[in-house]
PDB file of N, CA and C in Angstrom:
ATOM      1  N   UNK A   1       0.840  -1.179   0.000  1.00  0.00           N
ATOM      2  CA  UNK A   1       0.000   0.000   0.000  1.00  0.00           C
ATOM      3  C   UNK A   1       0.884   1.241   0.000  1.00  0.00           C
ATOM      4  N   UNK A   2       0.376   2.246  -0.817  1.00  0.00           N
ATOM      5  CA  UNK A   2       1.006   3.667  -0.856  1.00  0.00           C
ATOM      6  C   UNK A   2      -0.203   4.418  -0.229  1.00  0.00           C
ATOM      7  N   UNK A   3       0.703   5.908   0.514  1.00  0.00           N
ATOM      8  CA  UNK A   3       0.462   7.087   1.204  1.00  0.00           C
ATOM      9  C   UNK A   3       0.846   8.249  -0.068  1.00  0.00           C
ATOM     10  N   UNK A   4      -0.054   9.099  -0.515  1.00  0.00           N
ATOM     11  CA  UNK A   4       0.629   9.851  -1.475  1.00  0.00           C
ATOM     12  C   UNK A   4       0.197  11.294  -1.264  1.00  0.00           C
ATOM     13  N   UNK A   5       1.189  11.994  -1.977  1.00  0.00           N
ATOM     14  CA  UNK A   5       0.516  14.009  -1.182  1.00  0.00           C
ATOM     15  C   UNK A   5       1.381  14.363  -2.468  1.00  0.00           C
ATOM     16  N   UNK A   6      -0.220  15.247  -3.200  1.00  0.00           N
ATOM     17  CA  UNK A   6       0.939  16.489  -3.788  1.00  0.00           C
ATOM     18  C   UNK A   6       0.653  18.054  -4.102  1.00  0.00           C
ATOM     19  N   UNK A   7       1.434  18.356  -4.293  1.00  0.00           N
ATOM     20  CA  UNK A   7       2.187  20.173  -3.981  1.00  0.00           C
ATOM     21  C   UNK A   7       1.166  20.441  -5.443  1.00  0.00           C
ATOM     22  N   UNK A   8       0.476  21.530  -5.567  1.00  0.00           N
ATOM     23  CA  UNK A   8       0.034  21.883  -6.907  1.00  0.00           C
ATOM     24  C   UNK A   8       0.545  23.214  -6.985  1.00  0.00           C
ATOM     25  N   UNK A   9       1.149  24.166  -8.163  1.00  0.00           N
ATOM     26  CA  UNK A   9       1.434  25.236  -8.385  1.00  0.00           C
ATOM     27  C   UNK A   9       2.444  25.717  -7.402  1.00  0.00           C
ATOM     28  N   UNK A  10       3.535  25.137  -7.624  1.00  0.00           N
ATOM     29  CA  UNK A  10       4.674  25.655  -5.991  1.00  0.00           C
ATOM     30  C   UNK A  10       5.400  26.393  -6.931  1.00  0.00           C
ATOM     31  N   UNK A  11       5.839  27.625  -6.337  1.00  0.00           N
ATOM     32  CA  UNK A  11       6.230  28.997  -6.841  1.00  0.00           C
ATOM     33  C   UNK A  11       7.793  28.480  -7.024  1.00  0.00           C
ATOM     34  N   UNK A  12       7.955  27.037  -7.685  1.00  0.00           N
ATOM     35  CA  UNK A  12       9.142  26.864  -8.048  1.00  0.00           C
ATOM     36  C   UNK A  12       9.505  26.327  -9.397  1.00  0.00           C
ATOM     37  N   UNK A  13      10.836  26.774  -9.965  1.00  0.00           N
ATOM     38  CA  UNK A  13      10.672  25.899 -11.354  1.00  0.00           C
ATOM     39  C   UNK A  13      10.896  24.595 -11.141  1.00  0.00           C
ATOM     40  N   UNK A  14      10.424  23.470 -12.258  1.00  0.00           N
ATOM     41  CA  UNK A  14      10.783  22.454 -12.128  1.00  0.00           C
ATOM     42  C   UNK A  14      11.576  21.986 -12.330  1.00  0.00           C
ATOM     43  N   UNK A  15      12.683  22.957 -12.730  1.00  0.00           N
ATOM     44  CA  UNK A  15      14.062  22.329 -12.985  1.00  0.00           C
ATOM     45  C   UNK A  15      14.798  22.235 -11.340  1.00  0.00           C
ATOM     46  N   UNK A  16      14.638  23.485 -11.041  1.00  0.00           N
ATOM     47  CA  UNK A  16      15.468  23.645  -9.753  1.00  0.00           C
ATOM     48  C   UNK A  16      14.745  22.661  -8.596  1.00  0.00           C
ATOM     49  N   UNK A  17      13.091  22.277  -8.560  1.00  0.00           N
ATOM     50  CA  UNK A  17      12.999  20.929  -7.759  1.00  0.00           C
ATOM     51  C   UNK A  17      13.355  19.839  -7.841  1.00  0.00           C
ATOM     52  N   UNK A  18      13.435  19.648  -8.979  1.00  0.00           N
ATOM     53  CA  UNK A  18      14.300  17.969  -9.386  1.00  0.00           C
ATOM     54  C   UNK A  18      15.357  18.258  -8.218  1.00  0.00           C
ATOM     55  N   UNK A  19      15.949  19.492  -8.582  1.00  0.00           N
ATOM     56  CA  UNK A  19      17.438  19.113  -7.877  1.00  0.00           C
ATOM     57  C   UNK A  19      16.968  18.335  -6.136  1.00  0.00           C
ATOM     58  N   UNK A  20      16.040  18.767  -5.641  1.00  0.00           N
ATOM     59  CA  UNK A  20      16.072  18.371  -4.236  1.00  0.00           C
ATOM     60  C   UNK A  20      15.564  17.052  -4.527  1.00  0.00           C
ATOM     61  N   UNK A  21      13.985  16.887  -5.655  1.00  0.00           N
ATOM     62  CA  UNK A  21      13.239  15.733  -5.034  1.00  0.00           C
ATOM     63  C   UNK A  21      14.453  14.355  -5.719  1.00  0.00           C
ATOM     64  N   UNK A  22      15.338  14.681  -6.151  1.00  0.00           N
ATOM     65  CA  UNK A  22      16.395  13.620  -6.259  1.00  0.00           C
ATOM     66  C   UNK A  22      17.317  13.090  -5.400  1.00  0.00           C
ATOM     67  N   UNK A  23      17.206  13.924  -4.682  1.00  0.00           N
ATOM     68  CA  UNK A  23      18.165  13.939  -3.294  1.00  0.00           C
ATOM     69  C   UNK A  23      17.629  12.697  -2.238  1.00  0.00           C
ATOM     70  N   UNK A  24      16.507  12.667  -2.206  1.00  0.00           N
ATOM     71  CA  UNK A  24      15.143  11.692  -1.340  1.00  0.00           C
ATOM     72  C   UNK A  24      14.802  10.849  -2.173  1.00  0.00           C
ATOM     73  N   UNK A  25      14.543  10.739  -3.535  1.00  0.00           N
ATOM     74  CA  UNK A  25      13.615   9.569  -4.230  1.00  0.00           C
ATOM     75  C   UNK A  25      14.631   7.910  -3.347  1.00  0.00           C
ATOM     76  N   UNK A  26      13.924   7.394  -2.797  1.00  0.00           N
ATOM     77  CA  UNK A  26      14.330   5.870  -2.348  1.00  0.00           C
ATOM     78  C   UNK A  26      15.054   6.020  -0.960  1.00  0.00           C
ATOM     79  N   UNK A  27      15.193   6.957  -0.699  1.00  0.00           N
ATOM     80  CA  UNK A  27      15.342   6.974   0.967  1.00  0.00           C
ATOM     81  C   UNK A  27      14.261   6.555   1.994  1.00  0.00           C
ATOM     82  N   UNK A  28      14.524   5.956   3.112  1.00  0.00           N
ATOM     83  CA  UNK A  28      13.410   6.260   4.125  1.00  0.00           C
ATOM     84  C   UNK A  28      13.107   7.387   4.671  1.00  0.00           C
ATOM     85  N   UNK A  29      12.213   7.327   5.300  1.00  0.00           N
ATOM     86  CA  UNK A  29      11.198   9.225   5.350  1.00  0.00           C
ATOM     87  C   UNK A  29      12.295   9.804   6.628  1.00  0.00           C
ATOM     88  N   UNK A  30      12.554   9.175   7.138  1.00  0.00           N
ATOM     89  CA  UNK A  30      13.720   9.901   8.534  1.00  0.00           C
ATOM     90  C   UNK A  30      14.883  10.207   7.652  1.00  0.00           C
ATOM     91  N   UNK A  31      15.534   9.610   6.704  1.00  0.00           N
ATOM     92  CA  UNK A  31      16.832  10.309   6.036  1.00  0.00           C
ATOM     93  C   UNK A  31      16.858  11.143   5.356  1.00  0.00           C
ATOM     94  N   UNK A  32      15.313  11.368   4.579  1.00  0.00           N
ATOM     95  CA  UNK A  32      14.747  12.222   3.396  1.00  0.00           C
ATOM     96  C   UNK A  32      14.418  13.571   4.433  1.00  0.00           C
ATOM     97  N   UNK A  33      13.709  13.480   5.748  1.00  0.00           N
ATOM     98  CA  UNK A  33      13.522  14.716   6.125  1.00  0.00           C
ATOM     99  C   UNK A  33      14.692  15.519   7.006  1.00  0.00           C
ATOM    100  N   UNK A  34      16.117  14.403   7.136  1.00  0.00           N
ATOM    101  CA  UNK A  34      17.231  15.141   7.457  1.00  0.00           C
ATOM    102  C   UNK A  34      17.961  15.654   6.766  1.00  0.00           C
ATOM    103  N   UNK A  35      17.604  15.560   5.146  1.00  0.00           N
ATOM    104  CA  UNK A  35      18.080  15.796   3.922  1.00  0.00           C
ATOM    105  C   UNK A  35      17.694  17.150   3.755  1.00  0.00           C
ATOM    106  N   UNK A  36      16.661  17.233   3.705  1.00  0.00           N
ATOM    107  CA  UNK A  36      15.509  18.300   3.556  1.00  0.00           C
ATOM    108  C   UNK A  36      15.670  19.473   4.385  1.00  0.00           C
ATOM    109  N   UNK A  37      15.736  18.651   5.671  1.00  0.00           N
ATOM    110  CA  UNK A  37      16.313  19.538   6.608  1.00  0.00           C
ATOM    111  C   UNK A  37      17.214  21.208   6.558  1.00  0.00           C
ATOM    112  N   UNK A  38      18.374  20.093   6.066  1.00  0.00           N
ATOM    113  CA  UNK A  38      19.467  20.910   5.847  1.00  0.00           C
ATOM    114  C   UNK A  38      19.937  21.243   4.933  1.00  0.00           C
ATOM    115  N   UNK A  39      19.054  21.094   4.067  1.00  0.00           N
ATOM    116  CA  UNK A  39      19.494  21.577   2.478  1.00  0.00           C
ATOM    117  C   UNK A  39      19.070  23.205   2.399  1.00  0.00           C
ATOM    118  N   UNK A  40      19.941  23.348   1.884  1.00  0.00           N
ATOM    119  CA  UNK A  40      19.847  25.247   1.565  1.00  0.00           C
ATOM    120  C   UNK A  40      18.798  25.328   0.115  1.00  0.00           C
ATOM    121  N   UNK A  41      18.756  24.409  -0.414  1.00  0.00           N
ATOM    122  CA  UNK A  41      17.932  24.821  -1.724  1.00  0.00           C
ATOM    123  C   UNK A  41      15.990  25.404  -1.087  1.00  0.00           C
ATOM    124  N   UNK A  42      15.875  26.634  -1.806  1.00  0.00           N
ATOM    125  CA  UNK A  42      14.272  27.307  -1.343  1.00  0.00           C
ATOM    126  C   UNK A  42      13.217  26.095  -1.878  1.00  0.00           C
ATOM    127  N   UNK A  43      13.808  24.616  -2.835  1.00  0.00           N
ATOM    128  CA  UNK A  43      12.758  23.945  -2.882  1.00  0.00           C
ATOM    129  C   UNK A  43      12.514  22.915  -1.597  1.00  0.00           C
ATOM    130  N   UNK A  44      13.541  22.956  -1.298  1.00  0.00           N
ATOM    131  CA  UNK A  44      13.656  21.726   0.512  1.00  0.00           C
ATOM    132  C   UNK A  44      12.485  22.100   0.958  1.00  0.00           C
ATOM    133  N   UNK A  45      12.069  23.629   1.667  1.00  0.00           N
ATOM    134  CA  UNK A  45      11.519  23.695   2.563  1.00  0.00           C
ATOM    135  C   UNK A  45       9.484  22.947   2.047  1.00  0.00           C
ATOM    136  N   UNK A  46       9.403  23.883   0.787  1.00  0.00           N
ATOM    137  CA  UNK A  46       8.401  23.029   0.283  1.00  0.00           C
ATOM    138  C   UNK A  46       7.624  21.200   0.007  1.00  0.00           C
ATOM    139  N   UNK A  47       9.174  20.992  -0.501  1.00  0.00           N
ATOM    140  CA  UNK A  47       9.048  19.068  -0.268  1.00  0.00           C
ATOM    141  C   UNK A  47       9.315  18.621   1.000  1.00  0.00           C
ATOM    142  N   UNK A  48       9.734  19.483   1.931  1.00  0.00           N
ATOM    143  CA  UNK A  48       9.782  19.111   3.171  1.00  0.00           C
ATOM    144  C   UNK A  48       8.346  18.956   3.792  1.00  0.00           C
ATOM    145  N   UNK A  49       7.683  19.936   3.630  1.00  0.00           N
ATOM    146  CA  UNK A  49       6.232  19.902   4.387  1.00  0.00           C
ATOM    147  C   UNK A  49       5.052  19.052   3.198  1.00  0.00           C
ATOM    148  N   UNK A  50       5.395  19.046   2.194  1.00  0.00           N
ATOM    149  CA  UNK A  50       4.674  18.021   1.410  1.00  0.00           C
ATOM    150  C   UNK A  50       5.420  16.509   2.035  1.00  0.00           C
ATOM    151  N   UNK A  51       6.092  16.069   2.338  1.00  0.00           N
ATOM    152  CA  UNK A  51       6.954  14.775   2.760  1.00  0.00           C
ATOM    153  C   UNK A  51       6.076  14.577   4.109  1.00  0.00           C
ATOM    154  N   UNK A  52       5.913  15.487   4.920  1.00  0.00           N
ATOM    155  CA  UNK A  52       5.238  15.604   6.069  1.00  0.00           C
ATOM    156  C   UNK A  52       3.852  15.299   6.331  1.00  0.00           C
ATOM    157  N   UNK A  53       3.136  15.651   5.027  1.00  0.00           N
ATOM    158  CA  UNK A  53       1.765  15.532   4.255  1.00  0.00           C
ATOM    159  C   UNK A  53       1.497  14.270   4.310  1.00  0.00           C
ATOM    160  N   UNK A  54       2.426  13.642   3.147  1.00  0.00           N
ATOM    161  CA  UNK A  54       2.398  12.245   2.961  1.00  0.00           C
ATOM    162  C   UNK A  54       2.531  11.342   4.037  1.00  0.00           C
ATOM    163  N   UNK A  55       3.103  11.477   4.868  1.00  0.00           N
ATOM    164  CA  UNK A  55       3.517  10.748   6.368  1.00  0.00           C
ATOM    165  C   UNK A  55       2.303  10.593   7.090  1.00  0.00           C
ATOM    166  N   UNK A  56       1.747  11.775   6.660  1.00  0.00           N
ATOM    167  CA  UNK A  56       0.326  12.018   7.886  1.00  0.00           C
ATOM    168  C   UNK A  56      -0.623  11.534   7.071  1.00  0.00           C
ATOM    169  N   UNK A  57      -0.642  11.727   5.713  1.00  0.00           N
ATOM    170  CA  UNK A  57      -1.880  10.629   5.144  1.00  0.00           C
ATOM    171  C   UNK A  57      -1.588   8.957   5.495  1.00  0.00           C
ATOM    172  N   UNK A  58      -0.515   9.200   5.457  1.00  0.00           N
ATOM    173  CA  UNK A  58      -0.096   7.368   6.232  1.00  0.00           C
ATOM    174  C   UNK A  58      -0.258   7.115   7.310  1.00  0.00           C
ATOM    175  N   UNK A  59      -0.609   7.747   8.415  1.00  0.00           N
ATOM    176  CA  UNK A  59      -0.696   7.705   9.878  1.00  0.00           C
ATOM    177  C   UNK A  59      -2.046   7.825   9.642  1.00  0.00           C
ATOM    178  N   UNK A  60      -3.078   8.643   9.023  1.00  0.00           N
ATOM    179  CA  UNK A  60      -4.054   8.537   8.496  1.00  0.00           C
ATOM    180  C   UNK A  60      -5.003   7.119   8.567  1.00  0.00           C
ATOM    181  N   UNK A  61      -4.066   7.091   7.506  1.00  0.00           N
ATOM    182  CA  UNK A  61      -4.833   5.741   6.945  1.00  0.00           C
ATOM    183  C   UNK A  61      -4.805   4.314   8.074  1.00  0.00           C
ATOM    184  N   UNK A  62      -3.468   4.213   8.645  1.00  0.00           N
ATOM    185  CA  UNK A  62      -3.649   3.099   9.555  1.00  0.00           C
ATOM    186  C   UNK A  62      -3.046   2.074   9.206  1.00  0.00           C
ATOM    187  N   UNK A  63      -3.227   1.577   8.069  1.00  0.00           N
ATOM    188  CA  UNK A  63      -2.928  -0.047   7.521  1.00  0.00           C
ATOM    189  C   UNK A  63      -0.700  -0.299   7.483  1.00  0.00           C
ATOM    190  N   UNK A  64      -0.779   1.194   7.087  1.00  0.00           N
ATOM    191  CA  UNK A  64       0.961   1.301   6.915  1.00  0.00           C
ATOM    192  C   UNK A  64       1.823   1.539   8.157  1.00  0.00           C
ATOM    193  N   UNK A  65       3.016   1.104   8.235  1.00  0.00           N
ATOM    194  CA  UNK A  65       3.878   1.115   9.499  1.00  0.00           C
ATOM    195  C   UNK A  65       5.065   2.175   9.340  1.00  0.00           C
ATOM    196  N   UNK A  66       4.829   3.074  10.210  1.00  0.00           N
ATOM    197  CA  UNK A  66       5.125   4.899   9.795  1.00  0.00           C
ATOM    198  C   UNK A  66       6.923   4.412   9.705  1.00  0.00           C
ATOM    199  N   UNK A  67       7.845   3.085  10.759  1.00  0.00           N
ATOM    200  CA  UNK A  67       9.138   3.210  10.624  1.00  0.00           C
ATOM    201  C   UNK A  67       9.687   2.425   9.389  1.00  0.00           C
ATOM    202  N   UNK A  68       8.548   1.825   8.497  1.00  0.00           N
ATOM    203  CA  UNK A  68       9.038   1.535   7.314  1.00  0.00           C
ATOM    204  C   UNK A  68       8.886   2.258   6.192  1.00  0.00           C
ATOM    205  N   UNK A  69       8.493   3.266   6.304  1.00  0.00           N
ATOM    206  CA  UNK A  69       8.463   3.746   5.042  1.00  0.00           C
ATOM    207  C   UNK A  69       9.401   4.416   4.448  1.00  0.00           C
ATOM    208  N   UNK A  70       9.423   4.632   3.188  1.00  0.00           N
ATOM    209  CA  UNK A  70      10.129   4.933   2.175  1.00  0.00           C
ATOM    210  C   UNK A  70       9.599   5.992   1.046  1.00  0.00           C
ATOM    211  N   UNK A  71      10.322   6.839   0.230  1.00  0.00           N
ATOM    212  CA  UNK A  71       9.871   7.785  -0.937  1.00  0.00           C
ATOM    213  C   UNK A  71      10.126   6.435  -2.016  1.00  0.00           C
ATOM    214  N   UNK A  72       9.163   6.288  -2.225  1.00  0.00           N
ATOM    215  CA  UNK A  72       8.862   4.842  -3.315  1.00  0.00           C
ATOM    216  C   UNK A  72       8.741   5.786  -4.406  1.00  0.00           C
ATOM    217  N   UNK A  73       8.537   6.814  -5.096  1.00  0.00           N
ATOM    218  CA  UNK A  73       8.190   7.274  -5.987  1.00  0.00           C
ATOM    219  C   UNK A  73       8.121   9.383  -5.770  1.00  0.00           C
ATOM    220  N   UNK A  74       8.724  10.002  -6.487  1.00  0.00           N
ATOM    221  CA  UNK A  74       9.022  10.977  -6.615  1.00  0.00           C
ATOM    222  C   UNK A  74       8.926  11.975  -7.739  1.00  0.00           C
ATOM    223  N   UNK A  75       7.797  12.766  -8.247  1.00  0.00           N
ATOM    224  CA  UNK A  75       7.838  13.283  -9.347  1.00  0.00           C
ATOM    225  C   UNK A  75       7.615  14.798  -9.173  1.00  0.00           C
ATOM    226  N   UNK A  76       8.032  15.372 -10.507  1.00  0.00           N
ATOM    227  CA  UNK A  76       8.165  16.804 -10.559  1.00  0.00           C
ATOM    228  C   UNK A  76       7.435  17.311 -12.109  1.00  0.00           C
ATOM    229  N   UNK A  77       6.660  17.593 -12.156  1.00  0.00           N
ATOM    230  CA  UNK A  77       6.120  18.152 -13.184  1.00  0.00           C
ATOM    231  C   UNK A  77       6.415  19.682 -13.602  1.00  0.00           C
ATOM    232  N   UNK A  78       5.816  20.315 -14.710  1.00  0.00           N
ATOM    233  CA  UNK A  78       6.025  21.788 -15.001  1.00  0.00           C
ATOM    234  C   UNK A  78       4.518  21.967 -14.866  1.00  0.00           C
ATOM    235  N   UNK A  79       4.629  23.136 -14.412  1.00  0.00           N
ATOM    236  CA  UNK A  79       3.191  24.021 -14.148  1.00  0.00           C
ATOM    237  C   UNK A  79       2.800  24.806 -14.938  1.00  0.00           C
ATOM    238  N   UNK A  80       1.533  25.615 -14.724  1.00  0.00           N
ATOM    239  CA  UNK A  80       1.555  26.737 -15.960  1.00  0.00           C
ATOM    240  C   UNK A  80       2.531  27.992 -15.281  1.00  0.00           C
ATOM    241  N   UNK A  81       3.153  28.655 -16.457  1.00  0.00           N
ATOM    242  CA  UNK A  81       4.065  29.676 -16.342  1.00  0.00           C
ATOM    243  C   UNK A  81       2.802  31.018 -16.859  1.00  0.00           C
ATOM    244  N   UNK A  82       3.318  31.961 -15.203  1.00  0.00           N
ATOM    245  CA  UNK A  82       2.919  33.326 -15.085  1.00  0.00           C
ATOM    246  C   UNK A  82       3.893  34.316 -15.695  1.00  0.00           C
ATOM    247  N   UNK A  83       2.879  35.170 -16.465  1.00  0.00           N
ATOM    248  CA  UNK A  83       3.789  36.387 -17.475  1.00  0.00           C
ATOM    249  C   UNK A  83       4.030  37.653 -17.120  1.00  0.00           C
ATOM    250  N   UNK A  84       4.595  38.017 -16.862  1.00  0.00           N
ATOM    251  CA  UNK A  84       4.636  39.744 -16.317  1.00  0.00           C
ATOM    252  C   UNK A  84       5.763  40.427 -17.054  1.00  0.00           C
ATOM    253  N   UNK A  85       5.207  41.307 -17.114  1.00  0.00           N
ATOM    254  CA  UNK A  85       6.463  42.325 -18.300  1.00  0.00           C
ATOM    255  C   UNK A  85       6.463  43.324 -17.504  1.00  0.00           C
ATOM    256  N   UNK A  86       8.155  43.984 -17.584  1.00  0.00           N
ATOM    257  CA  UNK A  86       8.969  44.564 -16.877  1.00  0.00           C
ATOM    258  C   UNK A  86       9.366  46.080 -18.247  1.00  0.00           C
ATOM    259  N   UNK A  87       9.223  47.112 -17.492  1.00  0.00           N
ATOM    260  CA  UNK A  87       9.190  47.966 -18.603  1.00  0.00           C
ATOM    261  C   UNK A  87      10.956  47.873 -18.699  1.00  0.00           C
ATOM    262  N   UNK A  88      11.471  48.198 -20.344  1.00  0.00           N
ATOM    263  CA  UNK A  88      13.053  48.239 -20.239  1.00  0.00           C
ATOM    264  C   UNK A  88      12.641  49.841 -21.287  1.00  0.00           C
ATOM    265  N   UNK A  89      14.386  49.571 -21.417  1.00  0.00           N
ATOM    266  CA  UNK A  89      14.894  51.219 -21.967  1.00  0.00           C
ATOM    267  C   UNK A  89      14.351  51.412 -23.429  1.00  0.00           C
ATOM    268  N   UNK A  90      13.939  52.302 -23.615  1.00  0.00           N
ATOM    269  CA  UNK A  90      13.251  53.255 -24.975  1.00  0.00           C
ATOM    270  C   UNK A  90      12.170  52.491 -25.691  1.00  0.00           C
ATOM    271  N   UNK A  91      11.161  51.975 -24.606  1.00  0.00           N
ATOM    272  CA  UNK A  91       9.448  52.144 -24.301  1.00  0.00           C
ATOM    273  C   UNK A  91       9.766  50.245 -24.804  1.00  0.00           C
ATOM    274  N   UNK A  92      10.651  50.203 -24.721  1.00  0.00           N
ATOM    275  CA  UNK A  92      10.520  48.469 -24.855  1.00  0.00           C
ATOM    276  C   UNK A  92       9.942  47.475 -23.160  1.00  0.00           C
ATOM    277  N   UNK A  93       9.891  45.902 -23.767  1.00  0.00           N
ATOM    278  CA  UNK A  93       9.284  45.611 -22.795  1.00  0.00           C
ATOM    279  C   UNK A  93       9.976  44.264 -22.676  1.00  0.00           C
ATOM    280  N   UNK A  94      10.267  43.639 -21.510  1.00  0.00           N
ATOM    281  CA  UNK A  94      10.817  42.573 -21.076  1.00  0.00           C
ATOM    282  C   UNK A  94       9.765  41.529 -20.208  1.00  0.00           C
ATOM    283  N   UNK A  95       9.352  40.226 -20.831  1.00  0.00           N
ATOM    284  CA  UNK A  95       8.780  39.232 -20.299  1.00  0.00           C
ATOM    285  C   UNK A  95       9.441  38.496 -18.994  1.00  0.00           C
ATOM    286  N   UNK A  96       8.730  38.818 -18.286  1.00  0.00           N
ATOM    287  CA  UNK A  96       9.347  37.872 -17.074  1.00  0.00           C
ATOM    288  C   UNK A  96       8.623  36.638 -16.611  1.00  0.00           C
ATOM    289  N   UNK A  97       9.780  35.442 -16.767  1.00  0.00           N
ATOM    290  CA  UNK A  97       8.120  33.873 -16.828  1.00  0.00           C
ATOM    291  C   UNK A  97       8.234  33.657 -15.372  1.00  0.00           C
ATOM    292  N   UNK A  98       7.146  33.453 -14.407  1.00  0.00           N
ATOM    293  CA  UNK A  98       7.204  32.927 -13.087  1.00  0.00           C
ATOM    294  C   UNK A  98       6.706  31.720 -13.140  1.00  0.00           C
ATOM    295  N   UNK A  99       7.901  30.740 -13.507  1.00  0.00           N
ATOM    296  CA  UNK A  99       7.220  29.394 -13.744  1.00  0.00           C
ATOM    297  C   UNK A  99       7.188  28.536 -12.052  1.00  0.00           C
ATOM    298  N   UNK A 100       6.016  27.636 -11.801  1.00  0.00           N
ATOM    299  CA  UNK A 100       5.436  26.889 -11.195  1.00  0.00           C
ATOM    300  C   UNK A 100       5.582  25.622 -11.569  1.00  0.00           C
ATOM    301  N   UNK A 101       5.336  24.714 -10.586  1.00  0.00           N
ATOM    302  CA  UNK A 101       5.322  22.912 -10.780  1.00  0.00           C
ATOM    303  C   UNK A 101       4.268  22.070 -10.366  1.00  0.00           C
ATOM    304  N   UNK A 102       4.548  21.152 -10.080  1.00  0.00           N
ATOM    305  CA  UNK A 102       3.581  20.384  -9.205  1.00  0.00           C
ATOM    306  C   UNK A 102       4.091  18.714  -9.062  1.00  0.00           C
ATOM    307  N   UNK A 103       4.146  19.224  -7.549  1.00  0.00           N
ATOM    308  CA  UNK A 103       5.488  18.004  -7.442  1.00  0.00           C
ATOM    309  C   UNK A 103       4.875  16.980  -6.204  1.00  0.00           C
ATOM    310  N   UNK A 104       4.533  15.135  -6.272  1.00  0.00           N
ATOM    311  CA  UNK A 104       4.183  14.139  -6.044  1.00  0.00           C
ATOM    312  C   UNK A 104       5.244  13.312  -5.117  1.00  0.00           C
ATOM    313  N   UNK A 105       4.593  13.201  -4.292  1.00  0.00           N
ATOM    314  CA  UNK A 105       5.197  12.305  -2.954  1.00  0.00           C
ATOM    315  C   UNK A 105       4.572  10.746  -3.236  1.00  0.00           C
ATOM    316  N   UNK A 106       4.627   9.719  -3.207  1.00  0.00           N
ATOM    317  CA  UNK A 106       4.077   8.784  -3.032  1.00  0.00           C
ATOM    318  C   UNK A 106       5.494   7.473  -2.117  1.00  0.00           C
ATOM    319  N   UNK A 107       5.141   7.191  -0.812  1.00  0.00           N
ATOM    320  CA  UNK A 107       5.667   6.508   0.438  1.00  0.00           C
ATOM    321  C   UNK A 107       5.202   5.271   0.034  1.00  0.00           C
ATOM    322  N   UNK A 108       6.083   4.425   0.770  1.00  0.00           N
ATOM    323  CA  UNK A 108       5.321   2.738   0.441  1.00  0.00           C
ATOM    324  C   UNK A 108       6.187   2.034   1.833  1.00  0.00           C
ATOM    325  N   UNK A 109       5.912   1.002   2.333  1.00  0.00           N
ATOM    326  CA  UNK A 109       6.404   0.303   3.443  1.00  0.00           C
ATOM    327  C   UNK A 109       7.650  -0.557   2.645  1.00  0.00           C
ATOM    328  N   UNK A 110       8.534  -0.051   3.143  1.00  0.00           N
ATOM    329  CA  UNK A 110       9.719  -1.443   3.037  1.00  0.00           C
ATOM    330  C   UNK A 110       9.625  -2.635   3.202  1.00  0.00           C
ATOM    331  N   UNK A 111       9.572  -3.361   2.431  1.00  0.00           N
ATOM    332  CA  UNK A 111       9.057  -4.942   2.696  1.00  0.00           C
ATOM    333  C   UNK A 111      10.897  -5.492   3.301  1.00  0.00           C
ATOM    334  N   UNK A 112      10.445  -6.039   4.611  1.00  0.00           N
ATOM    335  CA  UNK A 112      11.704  -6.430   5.343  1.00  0.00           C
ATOM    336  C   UNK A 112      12.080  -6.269   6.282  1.00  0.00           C
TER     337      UNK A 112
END
């Protein structure tokens, strides 16, 4: 059985979350949230409290055993990208993309 939680529209790109949710994919949830912890990247703190999510839909649910679990599965999608234009020099205009993600926790019990 899987526990799963996910982040919709996180004010991050999806390039720069890969970098963290790679860091955790196949760890157990105690090494993944000391990872998380102390990682300086601004996406940690987000997959940190989504990781937290997922834990608690597993405590939730009941059937799963909270010291076996594991990030069984880890994904990062692209979101829709927000447009804003920035005035530049001699009446020109500069696009600025505020791209978003939406990034998937899914935990599973360690068989063992």
């Amino acid at each position: 059985m899987t526990a799963k939680a996910t982040l919709r529209y996180a004010r991050v790109p999806a390039r720069k979350a890969r970098y963290v949710v790679d860091l955790i994919r196949g760890k157990d949830v105690e090494d993944a949230i000391q990872t998380l912890t102390f990682s300086r990247r601004r996406a940690a703190r987000a997959v940190l409290k989504l990781l937290n999510s997922a834990v608690a839909n597993a405590e939730q649910r009941g059937d799963l055993d909270l010291d076996l679990l594991y990030v069984q599965r880890a994904t990062v999608d692209v979101g829709p990208t927000m447009k804003r234009i920035r005035p530049r020099a001699q009446g020109r205009a500069y696009l600025i993309r505020r791209r978003t993600c939406h990034i998937t926790l899914e935990l599973a019990e360690r068989i063992g």
